[in-house]
C-alpha atoms as a PDB file:
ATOM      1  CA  UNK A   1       0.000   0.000   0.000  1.00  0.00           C
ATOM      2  CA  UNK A   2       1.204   3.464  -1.214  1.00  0.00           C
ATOM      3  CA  UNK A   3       0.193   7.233  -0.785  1.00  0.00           C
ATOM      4  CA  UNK A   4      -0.359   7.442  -4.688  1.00  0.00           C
ATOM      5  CA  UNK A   5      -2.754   3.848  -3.836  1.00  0.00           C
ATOM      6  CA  UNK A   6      -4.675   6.001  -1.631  1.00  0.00           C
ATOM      7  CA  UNK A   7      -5.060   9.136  -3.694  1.00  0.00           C
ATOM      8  CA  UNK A   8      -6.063   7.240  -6.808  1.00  0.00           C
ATOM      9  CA  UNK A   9      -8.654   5.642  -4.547  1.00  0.00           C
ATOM     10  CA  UNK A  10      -9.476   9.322  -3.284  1.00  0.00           C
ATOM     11  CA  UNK A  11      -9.618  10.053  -6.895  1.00  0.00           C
ATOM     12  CA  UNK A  12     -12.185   7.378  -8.359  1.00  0.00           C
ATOM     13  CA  UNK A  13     -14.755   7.513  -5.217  1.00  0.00           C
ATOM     14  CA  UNK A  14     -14.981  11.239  -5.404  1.00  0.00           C
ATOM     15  CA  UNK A  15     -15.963  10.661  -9.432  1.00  0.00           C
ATOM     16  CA  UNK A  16     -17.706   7.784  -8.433  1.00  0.00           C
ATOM     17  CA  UNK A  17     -20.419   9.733  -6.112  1.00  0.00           C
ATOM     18  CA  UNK A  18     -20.224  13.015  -7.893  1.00  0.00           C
ATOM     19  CA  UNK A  19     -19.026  14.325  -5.742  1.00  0.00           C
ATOM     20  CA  UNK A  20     -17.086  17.456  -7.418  1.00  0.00           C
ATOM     21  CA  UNK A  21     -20.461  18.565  -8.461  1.00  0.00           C
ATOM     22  CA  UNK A  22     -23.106  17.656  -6.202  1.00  0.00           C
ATOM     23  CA  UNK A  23     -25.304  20.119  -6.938  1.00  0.00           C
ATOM     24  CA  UNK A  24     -25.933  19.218 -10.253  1.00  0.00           C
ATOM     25  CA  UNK A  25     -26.183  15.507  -8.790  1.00  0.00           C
ATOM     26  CA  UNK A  26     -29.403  16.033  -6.674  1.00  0.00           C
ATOM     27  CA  UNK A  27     -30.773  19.086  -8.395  1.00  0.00           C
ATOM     28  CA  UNK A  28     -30.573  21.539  -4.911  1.00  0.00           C
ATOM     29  CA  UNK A  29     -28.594  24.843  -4.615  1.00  0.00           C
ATOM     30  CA  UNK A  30     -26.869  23.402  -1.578  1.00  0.00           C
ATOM     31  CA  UNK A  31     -22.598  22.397  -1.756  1.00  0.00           C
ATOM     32  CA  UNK A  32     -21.431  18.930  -0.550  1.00  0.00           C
ATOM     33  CA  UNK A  33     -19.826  20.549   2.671  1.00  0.00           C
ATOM     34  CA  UNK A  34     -23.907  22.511   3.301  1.00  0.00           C
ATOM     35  CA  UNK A  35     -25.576  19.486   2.953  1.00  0.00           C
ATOM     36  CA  UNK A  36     -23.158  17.458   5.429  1.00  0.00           C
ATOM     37  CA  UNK A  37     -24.356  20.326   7.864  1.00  0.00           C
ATOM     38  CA  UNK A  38     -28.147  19.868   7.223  1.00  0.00           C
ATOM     39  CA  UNK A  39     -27.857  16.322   7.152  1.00  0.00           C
ATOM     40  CA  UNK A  40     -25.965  16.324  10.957  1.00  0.00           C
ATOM     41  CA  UNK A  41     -28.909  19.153  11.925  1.00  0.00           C
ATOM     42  CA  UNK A  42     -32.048  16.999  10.462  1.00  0.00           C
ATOM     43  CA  UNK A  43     -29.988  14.085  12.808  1.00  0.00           C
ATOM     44  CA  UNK A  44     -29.959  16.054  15.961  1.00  0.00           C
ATOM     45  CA  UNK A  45     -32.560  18.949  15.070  1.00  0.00           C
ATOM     46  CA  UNK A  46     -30.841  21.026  18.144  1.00  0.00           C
ATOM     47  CA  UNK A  47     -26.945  21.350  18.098  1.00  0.00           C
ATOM     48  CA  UNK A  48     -24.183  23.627  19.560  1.00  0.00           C
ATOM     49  CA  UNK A  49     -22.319  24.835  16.589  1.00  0.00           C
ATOM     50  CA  UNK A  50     -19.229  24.039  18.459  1.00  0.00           C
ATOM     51  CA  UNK A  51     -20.255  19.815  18.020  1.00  0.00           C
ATOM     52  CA  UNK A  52     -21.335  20.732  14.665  1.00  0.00           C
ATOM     53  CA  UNK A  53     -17.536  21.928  13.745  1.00  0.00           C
ATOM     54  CA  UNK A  54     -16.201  18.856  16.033  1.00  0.00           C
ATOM     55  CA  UNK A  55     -18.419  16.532  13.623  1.00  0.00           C
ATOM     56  CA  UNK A  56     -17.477  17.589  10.501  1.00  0.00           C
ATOM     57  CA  UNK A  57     -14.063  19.272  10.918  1.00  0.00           C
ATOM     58  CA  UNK A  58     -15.054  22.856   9.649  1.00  0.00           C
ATOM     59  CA  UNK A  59     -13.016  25.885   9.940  1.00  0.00           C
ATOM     60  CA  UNK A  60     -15.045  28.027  12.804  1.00  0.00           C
ATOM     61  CA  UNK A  61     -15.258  31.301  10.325  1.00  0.00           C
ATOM     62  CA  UNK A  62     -16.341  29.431   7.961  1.00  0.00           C
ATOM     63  CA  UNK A  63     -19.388  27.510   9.563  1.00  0.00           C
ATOM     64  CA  UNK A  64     -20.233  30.990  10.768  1.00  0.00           C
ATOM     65  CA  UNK A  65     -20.654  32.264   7.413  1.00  0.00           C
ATOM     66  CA  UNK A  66     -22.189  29.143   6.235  1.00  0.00           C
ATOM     67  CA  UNK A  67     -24.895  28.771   9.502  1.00  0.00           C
ATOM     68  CA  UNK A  68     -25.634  32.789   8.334  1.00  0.00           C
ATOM     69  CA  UNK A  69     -26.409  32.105   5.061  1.00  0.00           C
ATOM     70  CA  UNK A  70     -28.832  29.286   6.333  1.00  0.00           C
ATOM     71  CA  UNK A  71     -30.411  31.518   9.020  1.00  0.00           C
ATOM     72  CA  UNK A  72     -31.136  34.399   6.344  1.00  0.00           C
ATOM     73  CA  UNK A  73     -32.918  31.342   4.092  1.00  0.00           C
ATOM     74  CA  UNK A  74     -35.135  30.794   7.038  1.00  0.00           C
ATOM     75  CA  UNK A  75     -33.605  27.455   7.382  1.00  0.00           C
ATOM     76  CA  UNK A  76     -32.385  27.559  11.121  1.00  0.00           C
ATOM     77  CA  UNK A  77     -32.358  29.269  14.139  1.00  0.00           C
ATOM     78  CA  UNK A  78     -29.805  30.895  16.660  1.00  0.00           C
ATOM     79  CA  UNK A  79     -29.298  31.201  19.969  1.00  0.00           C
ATOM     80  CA  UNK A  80     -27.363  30.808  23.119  1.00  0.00           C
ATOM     81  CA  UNK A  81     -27.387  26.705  24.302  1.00  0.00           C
ATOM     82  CA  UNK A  82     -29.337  26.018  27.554  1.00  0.00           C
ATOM     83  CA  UNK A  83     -26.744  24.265  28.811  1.00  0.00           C
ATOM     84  CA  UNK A  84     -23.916  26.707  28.440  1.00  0.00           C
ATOM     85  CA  UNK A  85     -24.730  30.355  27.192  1.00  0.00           C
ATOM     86  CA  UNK A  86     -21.195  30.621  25.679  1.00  0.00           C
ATOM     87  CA  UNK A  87     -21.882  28.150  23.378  1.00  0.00           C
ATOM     88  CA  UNK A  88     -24.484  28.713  20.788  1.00  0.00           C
ATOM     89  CA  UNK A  89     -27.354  26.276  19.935  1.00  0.00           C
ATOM     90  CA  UNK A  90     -28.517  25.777  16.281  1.00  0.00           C
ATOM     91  CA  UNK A  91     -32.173  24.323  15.499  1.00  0.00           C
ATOM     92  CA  UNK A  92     -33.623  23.511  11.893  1.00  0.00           C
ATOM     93  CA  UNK A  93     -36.593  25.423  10.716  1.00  0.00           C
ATOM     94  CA  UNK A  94     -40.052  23.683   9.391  1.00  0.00           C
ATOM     95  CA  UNK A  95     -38.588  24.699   6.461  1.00  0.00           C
ATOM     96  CA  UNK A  96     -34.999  23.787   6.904  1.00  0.00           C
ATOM     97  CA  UNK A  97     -36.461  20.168   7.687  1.00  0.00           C
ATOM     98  CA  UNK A  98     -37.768  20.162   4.521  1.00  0.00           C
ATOM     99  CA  UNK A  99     -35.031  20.803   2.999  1.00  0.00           C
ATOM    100  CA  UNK A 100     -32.477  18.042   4.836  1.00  0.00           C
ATOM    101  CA  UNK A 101     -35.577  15.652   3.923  1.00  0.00           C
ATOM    102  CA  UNK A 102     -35.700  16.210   0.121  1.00  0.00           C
ATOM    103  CA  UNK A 103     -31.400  16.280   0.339  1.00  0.00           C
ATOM    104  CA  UNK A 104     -31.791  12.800   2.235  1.00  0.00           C
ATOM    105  CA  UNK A 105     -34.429  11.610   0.255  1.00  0.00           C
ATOM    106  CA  UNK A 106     -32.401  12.322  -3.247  1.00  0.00           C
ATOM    107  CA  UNK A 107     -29.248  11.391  -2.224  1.00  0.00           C
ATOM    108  CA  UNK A 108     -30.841   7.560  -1.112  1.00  0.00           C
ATOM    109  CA  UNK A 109     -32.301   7.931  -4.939  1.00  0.00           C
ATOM    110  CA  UNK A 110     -28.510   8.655  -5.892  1.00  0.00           C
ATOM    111  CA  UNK A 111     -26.641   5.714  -3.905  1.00  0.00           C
ATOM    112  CA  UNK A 112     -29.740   3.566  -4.770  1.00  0.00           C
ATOM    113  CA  UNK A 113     -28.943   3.733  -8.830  1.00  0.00           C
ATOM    114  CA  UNK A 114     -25.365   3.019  -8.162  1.00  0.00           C
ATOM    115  CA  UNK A 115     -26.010  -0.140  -5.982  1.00  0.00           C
ATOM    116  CA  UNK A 116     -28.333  -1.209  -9.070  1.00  0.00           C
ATOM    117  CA  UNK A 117     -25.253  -1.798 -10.834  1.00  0.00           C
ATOM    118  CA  UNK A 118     -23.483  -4.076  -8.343  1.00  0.00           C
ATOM    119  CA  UNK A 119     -24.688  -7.502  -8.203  1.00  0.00           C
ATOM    120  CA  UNK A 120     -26.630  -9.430  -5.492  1.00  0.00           C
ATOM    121  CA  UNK A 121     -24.109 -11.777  -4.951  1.00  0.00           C
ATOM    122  CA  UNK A 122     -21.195  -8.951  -4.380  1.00  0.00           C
ATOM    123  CA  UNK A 123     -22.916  -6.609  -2.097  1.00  0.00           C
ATOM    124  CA  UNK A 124     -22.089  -8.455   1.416  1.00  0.00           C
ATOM    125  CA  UNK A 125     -18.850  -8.170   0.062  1.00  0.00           C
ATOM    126  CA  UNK A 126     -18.767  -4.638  -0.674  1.00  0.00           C
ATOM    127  CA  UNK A 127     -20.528  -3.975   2.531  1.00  0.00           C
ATOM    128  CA  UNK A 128     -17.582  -5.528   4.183  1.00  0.00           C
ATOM    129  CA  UNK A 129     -15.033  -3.590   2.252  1.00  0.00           C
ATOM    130  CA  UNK A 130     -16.337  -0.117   3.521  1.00  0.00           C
ATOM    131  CA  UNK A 131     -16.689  -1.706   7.263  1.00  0.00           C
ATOM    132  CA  UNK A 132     -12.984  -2.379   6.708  1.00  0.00           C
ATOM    133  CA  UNK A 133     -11.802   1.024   5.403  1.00  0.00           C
ATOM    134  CA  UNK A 134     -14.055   3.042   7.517  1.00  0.00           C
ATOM    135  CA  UNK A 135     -12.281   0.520  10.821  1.00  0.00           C
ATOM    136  CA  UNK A 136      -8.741   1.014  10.036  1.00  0.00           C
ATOM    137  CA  UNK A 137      -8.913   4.266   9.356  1.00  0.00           C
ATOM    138  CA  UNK A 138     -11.354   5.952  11.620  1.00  0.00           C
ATOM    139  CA  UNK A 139      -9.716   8.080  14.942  1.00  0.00           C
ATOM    140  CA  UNK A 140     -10.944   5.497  17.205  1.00  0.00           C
ATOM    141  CA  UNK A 141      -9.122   2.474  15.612  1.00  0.00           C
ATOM    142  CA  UNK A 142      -7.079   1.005  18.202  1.00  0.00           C
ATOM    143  CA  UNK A 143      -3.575  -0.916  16.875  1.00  0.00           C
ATOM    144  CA  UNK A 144      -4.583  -4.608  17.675  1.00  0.00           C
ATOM    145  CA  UNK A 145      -7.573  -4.919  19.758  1.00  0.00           C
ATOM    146  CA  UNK A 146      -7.277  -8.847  19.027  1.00  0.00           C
ATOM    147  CA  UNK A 147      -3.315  -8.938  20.154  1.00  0.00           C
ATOM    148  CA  UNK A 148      -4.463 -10.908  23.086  1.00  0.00           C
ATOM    149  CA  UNK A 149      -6.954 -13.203  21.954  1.00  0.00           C
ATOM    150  CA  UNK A 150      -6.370 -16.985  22.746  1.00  0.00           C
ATOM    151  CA  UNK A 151      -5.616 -20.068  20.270  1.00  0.00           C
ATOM    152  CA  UNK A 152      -7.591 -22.980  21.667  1.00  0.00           C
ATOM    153  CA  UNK A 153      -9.288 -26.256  20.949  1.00  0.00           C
ATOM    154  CA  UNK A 154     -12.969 -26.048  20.946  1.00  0.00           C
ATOM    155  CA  UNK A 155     -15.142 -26.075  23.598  1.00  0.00           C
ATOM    156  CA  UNK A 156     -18.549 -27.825  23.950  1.00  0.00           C
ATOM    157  CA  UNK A 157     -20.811 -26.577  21.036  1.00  0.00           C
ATOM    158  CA  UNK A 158     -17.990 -24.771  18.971  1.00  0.00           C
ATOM    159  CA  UNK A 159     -17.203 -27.081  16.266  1.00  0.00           C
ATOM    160  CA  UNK A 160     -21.380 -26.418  15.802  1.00  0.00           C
ATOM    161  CA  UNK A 161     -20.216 -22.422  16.056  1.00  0.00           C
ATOM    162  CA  UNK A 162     -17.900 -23.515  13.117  1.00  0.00           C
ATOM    163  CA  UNK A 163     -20.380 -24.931  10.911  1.00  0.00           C
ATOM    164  CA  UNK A 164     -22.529 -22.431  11.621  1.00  0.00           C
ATOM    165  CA  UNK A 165     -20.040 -19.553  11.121  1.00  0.00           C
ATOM    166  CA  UNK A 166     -18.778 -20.233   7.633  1.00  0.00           C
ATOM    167  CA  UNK A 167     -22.747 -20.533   6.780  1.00  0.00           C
ATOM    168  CA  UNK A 168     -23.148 -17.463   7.779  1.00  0.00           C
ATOM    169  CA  UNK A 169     -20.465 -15.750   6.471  1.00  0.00           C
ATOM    170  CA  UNK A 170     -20.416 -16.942   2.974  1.00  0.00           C
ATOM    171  CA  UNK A 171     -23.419 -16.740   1.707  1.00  0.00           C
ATOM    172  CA  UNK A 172     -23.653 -12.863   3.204  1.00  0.00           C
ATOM    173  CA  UNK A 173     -20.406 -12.355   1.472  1.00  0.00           C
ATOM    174  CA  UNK A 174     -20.428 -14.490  -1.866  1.00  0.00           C
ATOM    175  CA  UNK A 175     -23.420 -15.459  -1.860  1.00  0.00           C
ATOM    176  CA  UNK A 176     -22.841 -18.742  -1.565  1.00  0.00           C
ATOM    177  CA  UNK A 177     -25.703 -21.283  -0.835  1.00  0.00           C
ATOM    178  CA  UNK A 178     -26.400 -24.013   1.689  1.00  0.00           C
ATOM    179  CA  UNK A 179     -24.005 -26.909  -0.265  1.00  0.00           C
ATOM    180  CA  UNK A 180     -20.858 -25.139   1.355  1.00  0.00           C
ATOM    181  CA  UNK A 181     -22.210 -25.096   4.448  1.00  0.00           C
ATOM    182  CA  UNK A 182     -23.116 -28.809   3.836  1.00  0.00           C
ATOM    183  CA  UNK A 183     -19.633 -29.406   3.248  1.00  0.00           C
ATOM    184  CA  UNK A 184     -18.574 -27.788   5.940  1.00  0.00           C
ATOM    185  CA  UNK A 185     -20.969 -30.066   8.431  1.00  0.00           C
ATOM    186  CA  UNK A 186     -18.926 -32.894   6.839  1.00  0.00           C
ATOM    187  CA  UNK A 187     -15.507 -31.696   7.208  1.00  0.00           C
ATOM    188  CA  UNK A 188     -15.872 -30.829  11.229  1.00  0.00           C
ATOM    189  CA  UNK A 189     -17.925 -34.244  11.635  1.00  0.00           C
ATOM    190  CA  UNK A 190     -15.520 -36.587   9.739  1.00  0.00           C
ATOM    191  CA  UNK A 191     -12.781 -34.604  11.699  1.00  0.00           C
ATOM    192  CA  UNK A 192     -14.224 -34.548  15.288  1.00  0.00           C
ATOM    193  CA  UNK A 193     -15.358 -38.638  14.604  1.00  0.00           C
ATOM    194  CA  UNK A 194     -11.773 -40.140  13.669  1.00  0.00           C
ATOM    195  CA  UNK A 195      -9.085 -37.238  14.775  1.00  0.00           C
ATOM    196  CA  UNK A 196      -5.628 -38.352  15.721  1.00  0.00           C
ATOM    197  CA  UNK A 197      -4.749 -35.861  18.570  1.00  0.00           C
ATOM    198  CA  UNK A 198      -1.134 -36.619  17.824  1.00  0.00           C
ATOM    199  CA  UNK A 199      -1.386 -35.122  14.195  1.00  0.00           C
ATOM    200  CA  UNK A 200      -4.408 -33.526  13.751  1.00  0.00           C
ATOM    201  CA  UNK A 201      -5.646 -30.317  15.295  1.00  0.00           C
ATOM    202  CA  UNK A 202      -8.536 -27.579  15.284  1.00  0.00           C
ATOM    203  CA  UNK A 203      -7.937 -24.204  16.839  1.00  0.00           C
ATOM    204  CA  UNK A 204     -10.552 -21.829  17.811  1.00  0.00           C
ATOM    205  CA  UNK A 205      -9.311 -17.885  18.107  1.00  0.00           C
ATOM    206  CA  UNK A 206     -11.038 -16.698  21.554  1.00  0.00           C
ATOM    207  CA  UNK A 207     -11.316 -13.172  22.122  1.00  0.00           C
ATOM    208  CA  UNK A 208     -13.083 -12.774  25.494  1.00  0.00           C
ATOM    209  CA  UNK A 209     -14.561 -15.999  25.959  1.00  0.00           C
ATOM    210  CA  UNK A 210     -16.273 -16.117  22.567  1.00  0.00           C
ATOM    211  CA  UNK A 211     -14.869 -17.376  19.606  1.00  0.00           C
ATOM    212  CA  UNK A 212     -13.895 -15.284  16.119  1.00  0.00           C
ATOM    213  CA  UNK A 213     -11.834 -17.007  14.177  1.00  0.00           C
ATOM    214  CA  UNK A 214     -10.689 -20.591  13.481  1.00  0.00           C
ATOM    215  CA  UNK A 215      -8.643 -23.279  11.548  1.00  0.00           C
ATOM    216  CA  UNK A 216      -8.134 -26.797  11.381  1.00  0.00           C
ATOM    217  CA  UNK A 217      -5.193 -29.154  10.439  1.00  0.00           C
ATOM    218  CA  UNK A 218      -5.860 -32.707   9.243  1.00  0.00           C
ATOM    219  CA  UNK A 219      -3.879 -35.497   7.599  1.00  0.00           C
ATOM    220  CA  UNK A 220      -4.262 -35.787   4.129  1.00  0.00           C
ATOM    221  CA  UNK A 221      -4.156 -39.157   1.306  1.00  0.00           C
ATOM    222  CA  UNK A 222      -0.312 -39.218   1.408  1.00  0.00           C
ATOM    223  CA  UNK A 223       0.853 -40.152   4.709  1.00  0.00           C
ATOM    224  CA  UNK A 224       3.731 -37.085   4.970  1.00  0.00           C
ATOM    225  CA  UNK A 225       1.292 -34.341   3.760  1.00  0.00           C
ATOM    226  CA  UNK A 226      -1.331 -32.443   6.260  1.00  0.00           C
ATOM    227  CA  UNK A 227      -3.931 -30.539   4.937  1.00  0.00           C
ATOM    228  CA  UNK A 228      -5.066 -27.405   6.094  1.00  0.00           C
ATOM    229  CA  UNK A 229      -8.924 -26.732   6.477  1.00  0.00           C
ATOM    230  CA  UNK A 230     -11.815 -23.848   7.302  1.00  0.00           C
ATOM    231  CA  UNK A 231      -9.523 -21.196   7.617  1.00  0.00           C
ATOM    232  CA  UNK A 232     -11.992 -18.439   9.117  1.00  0.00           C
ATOM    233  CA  UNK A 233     -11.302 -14.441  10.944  1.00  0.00           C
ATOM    234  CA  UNK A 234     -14.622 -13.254  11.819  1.00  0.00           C
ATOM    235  CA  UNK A 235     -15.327  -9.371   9.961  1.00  0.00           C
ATOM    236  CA  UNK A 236     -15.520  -7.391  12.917  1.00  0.00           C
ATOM    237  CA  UNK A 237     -11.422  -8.533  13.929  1.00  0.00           C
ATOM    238  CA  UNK A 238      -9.981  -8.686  10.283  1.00  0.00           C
ATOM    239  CA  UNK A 239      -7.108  -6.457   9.775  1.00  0.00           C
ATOM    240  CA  UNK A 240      -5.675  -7.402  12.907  1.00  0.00           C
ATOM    241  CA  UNK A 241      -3.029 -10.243  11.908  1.00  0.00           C
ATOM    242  CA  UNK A 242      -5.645 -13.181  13.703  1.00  0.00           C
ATOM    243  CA  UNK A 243      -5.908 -15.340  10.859  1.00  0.00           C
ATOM    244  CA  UNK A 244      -1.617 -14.582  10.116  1.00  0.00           C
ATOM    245  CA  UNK A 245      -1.984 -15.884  13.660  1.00  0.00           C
ATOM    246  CA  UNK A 246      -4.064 -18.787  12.548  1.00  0.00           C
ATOM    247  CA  UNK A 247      -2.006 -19.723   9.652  1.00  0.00           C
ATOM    248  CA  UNK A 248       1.469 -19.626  11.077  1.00  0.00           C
ATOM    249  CA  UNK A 249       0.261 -22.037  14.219  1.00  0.00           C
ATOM    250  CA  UNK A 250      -1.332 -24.841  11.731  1.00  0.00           C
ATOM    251  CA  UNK A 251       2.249 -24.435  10.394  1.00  0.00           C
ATOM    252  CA  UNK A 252       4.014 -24.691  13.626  1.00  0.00           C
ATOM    253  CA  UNK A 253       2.051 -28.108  14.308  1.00  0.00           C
ATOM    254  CA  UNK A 254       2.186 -29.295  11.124  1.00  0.00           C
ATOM    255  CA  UNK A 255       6.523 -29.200  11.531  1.00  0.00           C
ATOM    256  CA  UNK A 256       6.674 -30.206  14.937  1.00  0.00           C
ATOM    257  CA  UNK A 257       4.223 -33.571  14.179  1.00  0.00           C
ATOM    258  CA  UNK A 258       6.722 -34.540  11.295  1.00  0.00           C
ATOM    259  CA  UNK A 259       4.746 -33.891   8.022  1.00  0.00           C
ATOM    260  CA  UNK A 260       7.197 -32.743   4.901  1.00  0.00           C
ATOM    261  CA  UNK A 261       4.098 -30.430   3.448  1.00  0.00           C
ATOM    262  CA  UNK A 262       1.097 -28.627   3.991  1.00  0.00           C
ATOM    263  CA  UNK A 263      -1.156 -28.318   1.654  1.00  0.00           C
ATOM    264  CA  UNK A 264      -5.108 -26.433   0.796  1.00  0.00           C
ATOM    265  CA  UNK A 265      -7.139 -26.195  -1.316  1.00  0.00           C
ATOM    266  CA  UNK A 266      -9.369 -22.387  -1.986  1.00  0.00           C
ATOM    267  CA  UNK A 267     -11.253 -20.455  -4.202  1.00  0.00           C
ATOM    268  CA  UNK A 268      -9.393 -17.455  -6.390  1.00  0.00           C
ATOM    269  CA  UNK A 269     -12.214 -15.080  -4.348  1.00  0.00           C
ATOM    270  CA  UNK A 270     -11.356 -15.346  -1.229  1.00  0.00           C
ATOM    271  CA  UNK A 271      -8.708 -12.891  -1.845  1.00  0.00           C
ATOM    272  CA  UNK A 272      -7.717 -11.878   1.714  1.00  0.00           C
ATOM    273  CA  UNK A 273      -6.380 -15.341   2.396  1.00  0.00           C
ATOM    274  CA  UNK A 274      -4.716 -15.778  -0.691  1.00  0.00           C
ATOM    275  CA  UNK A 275      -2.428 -13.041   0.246  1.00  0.00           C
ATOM    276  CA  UNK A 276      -2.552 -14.998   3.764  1.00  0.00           C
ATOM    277  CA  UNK A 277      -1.234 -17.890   2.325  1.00  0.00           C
ATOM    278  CA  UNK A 278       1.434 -16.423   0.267  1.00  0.00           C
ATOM    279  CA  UNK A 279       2.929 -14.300   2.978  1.00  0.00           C
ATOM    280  CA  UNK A 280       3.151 -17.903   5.123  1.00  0.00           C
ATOM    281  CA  UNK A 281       5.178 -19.188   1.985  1.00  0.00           C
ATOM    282  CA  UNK A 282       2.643 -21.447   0.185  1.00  0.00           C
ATOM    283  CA  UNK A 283       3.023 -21.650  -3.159  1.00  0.00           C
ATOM    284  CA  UNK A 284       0.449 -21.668  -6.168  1.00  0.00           C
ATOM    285  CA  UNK A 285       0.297 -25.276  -8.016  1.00  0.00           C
ATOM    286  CA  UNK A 286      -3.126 -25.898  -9.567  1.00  0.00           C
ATOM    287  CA  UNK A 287      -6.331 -24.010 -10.746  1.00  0.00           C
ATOM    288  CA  UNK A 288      -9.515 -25.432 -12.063  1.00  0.00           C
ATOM    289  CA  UNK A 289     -12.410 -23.457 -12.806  1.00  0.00           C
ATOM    290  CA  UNK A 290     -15.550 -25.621 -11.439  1.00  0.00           C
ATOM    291  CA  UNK A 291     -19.187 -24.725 -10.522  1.00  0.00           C
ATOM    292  CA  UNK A 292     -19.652 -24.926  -6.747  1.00  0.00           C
ATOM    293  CA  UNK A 293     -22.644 -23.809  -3.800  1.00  0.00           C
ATOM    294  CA  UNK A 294     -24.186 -21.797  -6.532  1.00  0.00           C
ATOM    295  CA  UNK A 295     -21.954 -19.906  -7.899  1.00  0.00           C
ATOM    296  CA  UNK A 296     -18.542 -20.237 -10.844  1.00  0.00           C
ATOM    297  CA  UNK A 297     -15.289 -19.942  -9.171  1.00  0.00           C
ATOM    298  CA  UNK A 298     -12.045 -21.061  -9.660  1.00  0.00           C
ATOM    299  CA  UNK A 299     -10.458 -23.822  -7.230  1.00  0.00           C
ATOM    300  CA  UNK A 300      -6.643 -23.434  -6.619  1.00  0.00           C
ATOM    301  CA  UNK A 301      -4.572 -26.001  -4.582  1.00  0.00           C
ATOM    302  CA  UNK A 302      -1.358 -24.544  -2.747  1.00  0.00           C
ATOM    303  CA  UNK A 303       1.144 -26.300  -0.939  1.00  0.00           C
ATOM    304  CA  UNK A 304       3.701 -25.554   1.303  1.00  0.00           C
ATOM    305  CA  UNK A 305       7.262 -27.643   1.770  1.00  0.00           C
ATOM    306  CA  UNK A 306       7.637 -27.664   5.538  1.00  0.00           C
END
C-alpha cells in the first residue's frame, strides 16, 4: 500500500459519487460541505455549533458564514445553548427540515442507482469492504484490539459455532448457498469422529470468551502431507493479523508432528487469504475453474514444503 494507492482511490470515489459537483447531482442549490451540515442538523434537530464543527471538521469562520447564510434562508435558528450560554445552539426550521428531507431523500435515490449496478451476490462483500476502510482508518481504531486473543481447541458446542459460522459468512459475502455449508458439516464431523490428537488439530481464536476465528489441520491421502482446512477471521477482527496468527500455528504443528508439506485447497475469491497464504510461503500449483454452492469460481490447490 502506497500514498499514490490512496489518492487514486481518493480520486475514483470522489468521481464515483459526484461528488465534485453535487449540486448538479441532486438538483438543490446546496454544496457537498452545506448538505453534510443539514444532514448532521435533520440528525440532531438542536446542536451547539461548536459539536457541529467537532463533527465535521469545519473551519469556525467558515461555519459561521455558512450557519448565516442558512439563518437568512429561514432554514435555522440561533441562539445561546441552555446548557452553556457561551456556546451557541442551532435548530432547523419547518422549512430547513424540509429541505435536509428532500437532500436525504435524493441522495438515497442517488446511492440507490449506483447499488443497481453491483450484483446481489457482491454486495455483502462490498458492505464488508467499507466496514474495513471506515475501521482502520477511523480516529478510534485502536492498533490490535485482538493482540491478546487466545488459540484454543474447541469447547462444547464450537465445532457447531464452526459450521454455523462459515454458513453465515459466505453466503452474506459471496453469496454462496447451503451446499458449502453442507460441506462444511462434513468436514468438522468426519474430523471430530476419527481425529488423531497426535497429528491432527482444530484451533478456535477466543477473544473474550467467545470465539472469532478458526482453523483446522488434518492429515491428508499421502501419509507425509497435512492438509489445512476452514480457515476463518470473523469481519468485525480482520485487519488485525488473527488469521496470520491462525495460519502460522497450523504451520508450527504441522513441523513439529513430522509432516514434509502442507497443503489447501481455496477459491481465487477469497482474496484476503490468498495473500494470507502467500505471505506464510505457500506456493500456487493448480487451478480449475468448477461450478460450486451456486456460484462459478475457480479452485486453486497450494502447498507448502515444511
Amino acid at each position: 500500500m502506497t500514498i499514490e494507492d490512496i489518492r487514486s482511490f481518493n480520486r475514483f470515489y470522489t468521481n464515483l459519487i459526484g461528488a465534485l459537483d453535487y449540486s448538479r447531482q441532486l438538483h438543490t442549490p446546496y454544496t457537498l460541505t452545506e448538505a453534510r451540515v443539514l444532514y448532521e442538523l435533520s440528525s440532531a434537530p438542536q446542536a451547539d455549533a461548536a459539536d457541529l464543527r467537532g463533527a465535521l471538521t469545519l473551519d469556525a469562520g467558515y461555519l459561521s458564514r455558512l450557519l448565516g447564510k442558512f439563518e437568512k434562508d429561514g432554514l435555522i435558528t440561533r441562539g445561546p445553548s441552555a446548557a452553556d450560554a457561551r456556546r451557541q445552539r442551532v435548530t432547523l426550521t419547518p422549512r430547513g427540515r424540509e429541505a435536509a428531507h428532500l437532500l436525504e431523500e435524493r441522495s438515497r435515490e442517488q446511492v440507490g442507482t449506483l447499488l443497481a449496478q453491483v450484483p446481489l451476490e457482491w454486495r455483502a462483500r462490498l458492505a464488508a469492504a467499507m466496514s474495513t476502510v471506515r475501521e482502520l482508518l477511523s480516529d478510534s481504531a485502536v492498533p490490535n484490539p485482538v493482540g491478546e486473543a487466545e488459540l484454543r481447541e474447541p469447547g462444547p458446542g464450537e465445532l457447531g459455532w464452526i459450521v454455523k459460522r462459515h454458513g453465515e459468512l459466505y453466503a452474506q459475502e459471496y453469496g454462496w448457498n447451503t451446499d458449502f455449508e453442507a460441506l462444511v458439516a462434513r468436514i468438522v464431523a468426519d474430523h471430530a469422529a476419527q481425529r488423531d490428537p497426535a497429528c491432527e488439530r482444530t484451533w478456535i481464536a477466543d477473544l473474550g470468551g467467545r470465539p472469532v476465528g478458526t482453523v483446522m489441520c488434518v492429515r491428508d491421502d499421502a501419509p507425509e502431507t497435512a492438509r489445512l482446512r476452514l480457515l476463518l477471521v470473523d469481519p468485525e477482527v480482520r485487519g488485525h493479523r488473527l488469521g496470520a496468527r491462525l495460519v502460522d500455528e497450523c504451520v508450527r504443528f504441522a513441523r513439529e508432528a513430522g509432516y514434509r508439506e502442507l497443503v489447501l485447497w481455496t477459491n481465487s475469491v477469497l482474496e484476503s487469504a490468498r495473500r494470507l497464504y502467500e505471505r506464510a510461503g505457500f506456493e500456487l500449483i493448480a487451478e480449475k475453474p468448477h461450478h460450486s454452492y451456486g456460484a462459478d469460481l475457480v479452485g486453486q490447490d497450494w502447498r507448502l514444503t515444511l
